[in-house]
C-alpha atoms as a PDB file:
ATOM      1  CA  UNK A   1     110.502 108.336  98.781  1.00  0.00           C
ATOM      2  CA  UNK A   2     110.559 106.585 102.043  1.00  0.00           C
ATOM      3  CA  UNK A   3     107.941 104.074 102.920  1.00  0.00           C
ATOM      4  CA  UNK A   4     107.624 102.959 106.582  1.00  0.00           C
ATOM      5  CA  UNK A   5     107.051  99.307 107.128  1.00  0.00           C
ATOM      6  CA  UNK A   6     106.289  99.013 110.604  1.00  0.00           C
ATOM      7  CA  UNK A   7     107.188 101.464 113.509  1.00  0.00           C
ATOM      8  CA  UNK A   8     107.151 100.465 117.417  1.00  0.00           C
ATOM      9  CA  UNK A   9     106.902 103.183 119.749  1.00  0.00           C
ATOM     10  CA  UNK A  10     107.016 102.379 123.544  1.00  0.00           C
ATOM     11  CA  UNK A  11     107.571 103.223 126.992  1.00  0.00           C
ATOM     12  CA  UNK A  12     109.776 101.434 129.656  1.00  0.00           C
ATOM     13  CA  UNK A  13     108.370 102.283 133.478  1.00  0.00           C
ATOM     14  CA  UNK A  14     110.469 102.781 135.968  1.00  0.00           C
ATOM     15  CA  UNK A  15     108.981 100.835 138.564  1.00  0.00           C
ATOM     16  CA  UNK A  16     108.839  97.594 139.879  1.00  0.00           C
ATOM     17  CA  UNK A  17     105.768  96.241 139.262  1.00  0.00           C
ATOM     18  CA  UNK A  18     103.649  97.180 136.380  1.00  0.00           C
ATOM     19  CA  UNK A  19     101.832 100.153 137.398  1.00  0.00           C
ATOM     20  CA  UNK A  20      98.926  99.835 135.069  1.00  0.00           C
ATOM     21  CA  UNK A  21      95.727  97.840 135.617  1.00  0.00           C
ATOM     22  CA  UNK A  22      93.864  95.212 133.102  1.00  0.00           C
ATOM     23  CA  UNK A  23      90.422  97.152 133.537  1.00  0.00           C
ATOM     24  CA  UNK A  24      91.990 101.001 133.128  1.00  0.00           C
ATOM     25  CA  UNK A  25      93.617 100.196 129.929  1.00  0.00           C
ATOM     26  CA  UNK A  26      91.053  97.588 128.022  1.00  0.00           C
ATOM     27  CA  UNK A  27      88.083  99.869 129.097  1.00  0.00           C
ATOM     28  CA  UNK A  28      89.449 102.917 128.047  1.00  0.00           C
ATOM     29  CA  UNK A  29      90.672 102.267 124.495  1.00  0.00           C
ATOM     30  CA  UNK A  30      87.386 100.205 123.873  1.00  0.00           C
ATOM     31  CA  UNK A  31      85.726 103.149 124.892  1.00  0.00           C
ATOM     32  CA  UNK A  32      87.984 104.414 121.774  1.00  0.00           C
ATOM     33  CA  UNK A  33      86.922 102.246 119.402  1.00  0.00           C
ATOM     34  CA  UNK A  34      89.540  99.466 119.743  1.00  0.00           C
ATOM     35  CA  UNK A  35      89.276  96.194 119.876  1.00  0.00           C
ATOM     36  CA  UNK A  36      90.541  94.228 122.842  1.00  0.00           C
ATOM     37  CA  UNK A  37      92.271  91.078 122.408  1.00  0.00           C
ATOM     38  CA  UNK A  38      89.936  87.661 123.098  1.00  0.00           C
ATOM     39  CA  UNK A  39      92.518  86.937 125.781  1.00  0.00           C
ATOM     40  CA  UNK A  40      91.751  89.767 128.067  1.00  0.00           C
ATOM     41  CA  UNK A  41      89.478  88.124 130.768  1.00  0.00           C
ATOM     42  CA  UNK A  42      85.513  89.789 131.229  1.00  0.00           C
ATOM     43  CA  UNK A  43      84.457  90.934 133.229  1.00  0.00           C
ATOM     44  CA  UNK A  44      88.219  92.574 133.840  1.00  0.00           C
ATOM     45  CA  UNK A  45      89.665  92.451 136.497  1.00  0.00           C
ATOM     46  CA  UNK A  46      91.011  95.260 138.912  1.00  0.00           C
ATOM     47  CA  UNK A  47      94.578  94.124 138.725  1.00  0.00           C
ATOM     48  CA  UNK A  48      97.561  95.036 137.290  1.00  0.00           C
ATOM     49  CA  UNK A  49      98.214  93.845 133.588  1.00  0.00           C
ATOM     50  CA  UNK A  50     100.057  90.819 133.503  1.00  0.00           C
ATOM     51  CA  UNK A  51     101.744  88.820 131.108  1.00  0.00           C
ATOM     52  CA  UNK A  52     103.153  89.871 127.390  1.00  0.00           C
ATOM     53  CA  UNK A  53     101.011  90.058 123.820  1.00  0.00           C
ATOM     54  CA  UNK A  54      98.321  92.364 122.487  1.00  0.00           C
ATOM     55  CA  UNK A  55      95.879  93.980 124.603  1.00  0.00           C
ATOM     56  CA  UNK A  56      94.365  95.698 121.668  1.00  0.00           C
ATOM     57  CA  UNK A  57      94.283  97.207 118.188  1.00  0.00           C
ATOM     58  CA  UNK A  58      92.533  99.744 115.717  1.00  0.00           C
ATOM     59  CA  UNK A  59      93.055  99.557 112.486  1.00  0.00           C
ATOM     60  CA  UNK A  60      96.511  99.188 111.422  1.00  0.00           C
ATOM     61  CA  UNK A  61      97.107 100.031 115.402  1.00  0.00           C
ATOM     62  CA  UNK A  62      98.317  97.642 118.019  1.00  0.00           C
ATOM     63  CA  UNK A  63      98.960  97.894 121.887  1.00  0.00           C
ATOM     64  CA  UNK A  64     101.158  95.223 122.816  1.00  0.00           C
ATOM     65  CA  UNK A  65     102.167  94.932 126.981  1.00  0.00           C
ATOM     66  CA  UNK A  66     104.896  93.162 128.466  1.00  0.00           C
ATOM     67  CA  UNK A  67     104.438  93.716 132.019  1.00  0.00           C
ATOM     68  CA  UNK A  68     107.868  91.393 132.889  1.00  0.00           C
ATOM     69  CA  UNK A  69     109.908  93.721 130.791  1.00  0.00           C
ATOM     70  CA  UNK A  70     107.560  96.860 131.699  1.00  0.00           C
ATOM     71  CA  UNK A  71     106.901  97.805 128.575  1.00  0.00           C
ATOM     72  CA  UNK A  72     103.936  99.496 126.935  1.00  0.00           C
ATOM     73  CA  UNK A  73     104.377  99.820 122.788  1.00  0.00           C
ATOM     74  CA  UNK A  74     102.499 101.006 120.157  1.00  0.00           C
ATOM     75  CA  UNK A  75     102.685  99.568 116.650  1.00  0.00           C
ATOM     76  CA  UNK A  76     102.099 101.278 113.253  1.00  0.00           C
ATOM     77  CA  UNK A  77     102.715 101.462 110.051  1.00  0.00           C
ATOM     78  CA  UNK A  78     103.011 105.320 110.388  1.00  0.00           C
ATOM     79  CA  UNK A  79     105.494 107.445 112.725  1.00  0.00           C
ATOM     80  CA  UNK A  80     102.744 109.896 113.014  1.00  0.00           C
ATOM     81  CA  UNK A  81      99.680 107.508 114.068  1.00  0.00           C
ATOM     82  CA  UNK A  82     102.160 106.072 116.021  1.00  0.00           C
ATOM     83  CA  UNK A  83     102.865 108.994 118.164  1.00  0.00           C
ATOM     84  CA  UNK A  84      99.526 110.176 118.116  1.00  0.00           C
ATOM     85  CA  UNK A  85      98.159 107.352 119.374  1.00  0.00           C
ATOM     86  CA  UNK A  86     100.693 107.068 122.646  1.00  0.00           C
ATOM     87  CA  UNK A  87      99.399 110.773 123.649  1.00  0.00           C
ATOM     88  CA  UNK A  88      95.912 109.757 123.087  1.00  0.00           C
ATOM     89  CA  UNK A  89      96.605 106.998 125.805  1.00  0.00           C
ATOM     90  CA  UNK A  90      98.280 108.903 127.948  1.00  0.00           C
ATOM     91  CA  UNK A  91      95.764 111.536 127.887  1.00  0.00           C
ATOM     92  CA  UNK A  92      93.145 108.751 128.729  1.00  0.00           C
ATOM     93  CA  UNK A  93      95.125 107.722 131.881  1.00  0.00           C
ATOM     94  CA  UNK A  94      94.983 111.173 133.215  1.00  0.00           C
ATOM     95  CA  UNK A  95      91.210 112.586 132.886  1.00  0.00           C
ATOM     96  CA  UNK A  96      89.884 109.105 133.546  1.00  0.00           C
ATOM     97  CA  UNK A  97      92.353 107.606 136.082  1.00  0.00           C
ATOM     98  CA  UNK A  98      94.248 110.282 137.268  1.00  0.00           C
ATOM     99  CA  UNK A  99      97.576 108.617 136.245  1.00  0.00           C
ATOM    100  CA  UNK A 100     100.377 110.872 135.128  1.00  0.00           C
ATOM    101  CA  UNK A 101     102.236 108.153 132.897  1.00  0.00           C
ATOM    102  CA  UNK A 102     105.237 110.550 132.384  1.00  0.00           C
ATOM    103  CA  UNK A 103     105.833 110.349 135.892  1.00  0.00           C
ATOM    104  CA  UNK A 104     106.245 106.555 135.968  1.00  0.00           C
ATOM    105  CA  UNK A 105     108.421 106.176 132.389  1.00  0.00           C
ATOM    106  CA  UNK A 106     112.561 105.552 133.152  1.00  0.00           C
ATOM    107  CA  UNK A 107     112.806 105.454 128.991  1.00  0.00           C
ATOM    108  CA  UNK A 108     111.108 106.005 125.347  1.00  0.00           C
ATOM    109  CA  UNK A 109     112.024 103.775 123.173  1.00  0.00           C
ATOM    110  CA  UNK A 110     111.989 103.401 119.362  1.00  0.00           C
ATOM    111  CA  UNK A 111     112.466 101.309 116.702  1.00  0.00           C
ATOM    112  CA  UNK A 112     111.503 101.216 112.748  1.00  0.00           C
ATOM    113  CA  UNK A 113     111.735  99.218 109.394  1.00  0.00           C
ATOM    114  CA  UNK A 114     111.306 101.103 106.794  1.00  0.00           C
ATOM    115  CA  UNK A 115     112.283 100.869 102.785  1.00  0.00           C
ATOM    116  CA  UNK A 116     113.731 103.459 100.694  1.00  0.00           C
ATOM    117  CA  UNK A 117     113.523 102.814  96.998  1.00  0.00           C
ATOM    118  CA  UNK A 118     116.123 103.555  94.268  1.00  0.00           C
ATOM    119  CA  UNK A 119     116.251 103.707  90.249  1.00  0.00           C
ATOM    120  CA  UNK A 120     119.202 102.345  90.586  1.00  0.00           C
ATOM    121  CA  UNK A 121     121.586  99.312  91.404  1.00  0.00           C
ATOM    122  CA  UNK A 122     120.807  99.328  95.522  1.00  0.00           C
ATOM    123  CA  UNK A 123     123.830  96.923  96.288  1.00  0.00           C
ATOM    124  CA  UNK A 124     126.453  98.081  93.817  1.00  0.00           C
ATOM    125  CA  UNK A 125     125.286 101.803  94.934  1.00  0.00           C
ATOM    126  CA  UNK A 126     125.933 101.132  98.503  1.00  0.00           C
ATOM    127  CA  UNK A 127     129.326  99.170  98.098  1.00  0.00           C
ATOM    128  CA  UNK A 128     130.274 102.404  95.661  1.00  0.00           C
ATOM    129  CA  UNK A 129     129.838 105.265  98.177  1.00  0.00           C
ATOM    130  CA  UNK A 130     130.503 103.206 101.640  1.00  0.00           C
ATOM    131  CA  UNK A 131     134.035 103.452 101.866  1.00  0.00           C
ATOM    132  CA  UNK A 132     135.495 101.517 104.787  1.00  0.00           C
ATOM    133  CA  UNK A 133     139.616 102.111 104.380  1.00  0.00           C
ATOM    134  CA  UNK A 134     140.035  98.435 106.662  1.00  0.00           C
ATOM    135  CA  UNK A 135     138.386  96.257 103.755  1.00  0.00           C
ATOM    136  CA  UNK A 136     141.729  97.019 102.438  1.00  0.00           C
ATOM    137  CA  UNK A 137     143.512  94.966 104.585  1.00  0.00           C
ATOM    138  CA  UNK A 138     141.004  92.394 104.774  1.00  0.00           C
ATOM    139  CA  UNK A 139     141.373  92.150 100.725  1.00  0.00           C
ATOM    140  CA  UNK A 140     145.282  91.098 101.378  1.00  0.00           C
ATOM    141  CA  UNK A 141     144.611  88.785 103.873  1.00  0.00           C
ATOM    142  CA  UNK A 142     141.634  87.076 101.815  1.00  0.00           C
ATOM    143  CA  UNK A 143     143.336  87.982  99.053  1.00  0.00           C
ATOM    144  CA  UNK A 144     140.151  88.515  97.263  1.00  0.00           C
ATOM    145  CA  UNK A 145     138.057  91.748  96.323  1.00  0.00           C
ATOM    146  CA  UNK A 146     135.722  92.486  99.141  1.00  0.00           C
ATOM    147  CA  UNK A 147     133.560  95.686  99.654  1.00  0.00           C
ATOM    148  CA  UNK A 148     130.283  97.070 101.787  1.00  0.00           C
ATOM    149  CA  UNK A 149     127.216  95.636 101.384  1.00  0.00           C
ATOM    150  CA  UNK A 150     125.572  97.480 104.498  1.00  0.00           C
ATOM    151  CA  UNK A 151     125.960 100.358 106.499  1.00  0.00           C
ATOM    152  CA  UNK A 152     125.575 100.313 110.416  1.00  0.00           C
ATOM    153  CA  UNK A 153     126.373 103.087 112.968  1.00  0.00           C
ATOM    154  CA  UNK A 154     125.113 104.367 116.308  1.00  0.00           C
ATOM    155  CA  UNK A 155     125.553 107.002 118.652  1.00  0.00           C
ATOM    156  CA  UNK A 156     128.934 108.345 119.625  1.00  0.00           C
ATOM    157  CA  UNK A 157     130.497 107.825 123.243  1.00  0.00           C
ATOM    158  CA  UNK A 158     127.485 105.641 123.942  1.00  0.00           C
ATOM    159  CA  UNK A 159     127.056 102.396 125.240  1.00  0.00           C
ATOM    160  CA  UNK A 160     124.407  99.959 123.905  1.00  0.00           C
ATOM    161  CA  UNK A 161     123.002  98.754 126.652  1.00  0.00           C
ATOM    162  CA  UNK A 162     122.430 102.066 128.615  1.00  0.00           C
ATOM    163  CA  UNK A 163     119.253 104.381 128.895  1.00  0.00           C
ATOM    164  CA  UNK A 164     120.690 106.618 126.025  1.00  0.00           C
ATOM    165  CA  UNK A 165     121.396 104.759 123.008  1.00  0.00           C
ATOM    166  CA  UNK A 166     120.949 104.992 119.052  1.00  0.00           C
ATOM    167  CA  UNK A 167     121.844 103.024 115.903  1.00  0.00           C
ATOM    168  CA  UNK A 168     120.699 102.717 112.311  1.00  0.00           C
ATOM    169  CA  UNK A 169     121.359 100.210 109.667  1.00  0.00           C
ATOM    170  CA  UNK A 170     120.778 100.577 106.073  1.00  0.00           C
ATOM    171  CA  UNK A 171     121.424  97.313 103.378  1.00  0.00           C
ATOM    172  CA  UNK A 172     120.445  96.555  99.894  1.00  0.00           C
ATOM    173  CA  UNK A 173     117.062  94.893  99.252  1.00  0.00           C
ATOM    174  CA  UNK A 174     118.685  92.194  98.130  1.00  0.00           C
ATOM    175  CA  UNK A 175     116.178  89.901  96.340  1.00  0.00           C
ATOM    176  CA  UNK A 176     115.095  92.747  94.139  1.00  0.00           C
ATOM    177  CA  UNK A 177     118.013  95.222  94.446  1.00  0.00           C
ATOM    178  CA  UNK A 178     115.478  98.533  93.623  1.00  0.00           C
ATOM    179  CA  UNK A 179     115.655  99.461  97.007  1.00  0.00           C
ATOM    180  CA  UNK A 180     117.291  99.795 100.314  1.00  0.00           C
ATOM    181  CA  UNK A 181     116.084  98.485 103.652  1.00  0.00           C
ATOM    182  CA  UNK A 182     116.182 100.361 106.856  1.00  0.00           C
ATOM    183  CA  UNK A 183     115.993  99.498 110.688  1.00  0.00           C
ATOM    184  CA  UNK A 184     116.820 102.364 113.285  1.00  0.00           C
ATOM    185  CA  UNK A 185     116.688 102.002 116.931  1.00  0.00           C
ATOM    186  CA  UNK A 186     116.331 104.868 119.427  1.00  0.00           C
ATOM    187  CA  UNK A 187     116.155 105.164 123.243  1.00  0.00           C
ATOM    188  CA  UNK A 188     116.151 108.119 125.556  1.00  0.00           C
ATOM    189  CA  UNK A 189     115.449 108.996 129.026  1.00  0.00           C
ATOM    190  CA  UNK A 190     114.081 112.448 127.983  1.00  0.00           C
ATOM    191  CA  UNK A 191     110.595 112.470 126.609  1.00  0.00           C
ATOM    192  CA  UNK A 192     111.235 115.378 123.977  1.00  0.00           C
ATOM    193  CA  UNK A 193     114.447 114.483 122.778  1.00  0.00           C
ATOM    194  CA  UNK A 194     112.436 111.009 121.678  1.00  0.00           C
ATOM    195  CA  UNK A 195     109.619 113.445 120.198  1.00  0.00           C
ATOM    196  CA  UNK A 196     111.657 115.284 118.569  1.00  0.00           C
ATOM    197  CA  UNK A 197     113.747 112.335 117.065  1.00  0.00           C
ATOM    198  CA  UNK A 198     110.168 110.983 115.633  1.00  0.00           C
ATOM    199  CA  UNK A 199     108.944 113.854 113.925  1.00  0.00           C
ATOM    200  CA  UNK A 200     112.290 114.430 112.205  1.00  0.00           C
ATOM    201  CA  UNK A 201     113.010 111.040 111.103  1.00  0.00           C
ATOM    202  CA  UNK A 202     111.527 110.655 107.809  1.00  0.00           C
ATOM    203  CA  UNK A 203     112.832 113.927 107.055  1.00  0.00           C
ATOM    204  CA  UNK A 204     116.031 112.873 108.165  1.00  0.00           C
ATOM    205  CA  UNK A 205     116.543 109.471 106.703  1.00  0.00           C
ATOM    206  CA  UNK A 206     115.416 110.930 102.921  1.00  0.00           C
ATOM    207  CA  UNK A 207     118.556 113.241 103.683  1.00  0.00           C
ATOM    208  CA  UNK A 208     121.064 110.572 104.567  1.00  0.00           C
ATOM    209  CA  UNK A 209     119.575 108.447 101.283  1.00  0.00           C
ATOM    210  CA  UNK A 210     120.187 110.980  99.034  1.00  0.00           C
ATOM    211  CA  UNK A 211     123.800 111.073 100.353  1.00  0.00           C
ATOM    212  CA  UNK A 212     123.884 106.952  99.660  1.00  0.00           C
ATOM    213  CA  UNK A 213     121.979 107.025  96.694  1.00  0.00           C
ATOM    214  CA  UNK A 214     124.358 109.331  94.708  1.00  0.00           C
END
């Protein structure tokens, strides 16, 4: 069964400064129970958030900022959490601030590490059932035996560095070899194609494993 390691769920504004302020987002998640980070100044100032690091955390929950890159993330250790906690912030941001945060986001953005374990040989597994017909060729040239040992793809007709953009990677544990290890990165300009991509992604990835894992 799948086990997520850490997910990061964020936000990437569209404008050009940061459009959130130090005092709107430390004084309403500590009015949420989170802690805020020692190296948000008090009293806080009215000004927009500046700089990159935590701003606060709950739990096995983290805010992290990076007003330079204009980012807002959330990091968990569940996909669920995760997500619940972004629309519990930007449901704070409206009834206490009156800021509609979908209205200032250019992309969502999403990336996890997660492990998938197996009963049996991960590598050998992977290099059996990943069948890439250039290793051929590279076999002559080497002229020794060569084969898989991780599988990488990404969105078709796509282009990496653009607002629309998807890949996943999946390689053997290899200091134990029980299990396989799994990053996927996601962006999207369109708020429920990035919802809809969270909620099925476990359900997803224990598909594609099973195909793998055969």
């Amino acid at each position: 069964m799948l086990r997520v390691l850490v997910v990061n769920f964020g936000i990437c504004f569209n404008t050009y400064f940061f459009p959130l302020k130090t005092s709107e987002l430390a004084d309403g998640l500590e009015k949420r129970g989170y802690e805020i980070s020692p190296r948000i100044p008090f009293p806080r100032p009215p000004v927009a958030v500046s700089g990159a690091g935590t701003i606060a955390r709950k739990g096995k929950t983290v805010i992290h900022v990076d007003s330079r890159g204009q980012v807002l993330t959330v990091a968990d250790v569940s996909i669920k959490s995760a997500l619940d906690t972004y629309k519990e912030i930007t449901a704070m941001l409206k009834e206490e601030y009156q800021i509609d945060l979908e209205n200032l986001i250019g992309t969502y953005e999403f990336n996890v590490q997660c492990e998938a374990p197996t009963e049996k040989q991960a590598y050998e597994t992977l290099a059996k059932n990943v069948e890439i017909p250039i290793l051929n060729q590279i076999e002559q040239i080497l002229k020794k035996k060569v084969c898989a040992i991780e599988l990488r793809f990404g969105g078709a007709n796509m282009i990496v560095n653009s607002p629309n953009w998807f890949d996943i990677s999946i390689e053997p544990n290899f200091t134990r070899n029980d299990s396989y290890l799994i990053n996927a990165s996601y962006r999207t300009e369109k708020k429920e194609e990035s919802i809809v991509f969270l909620e099925s992604f476990e359900e997803n990835l224990n598909r594609i494993m099973e195909v793998i894992d055969k």
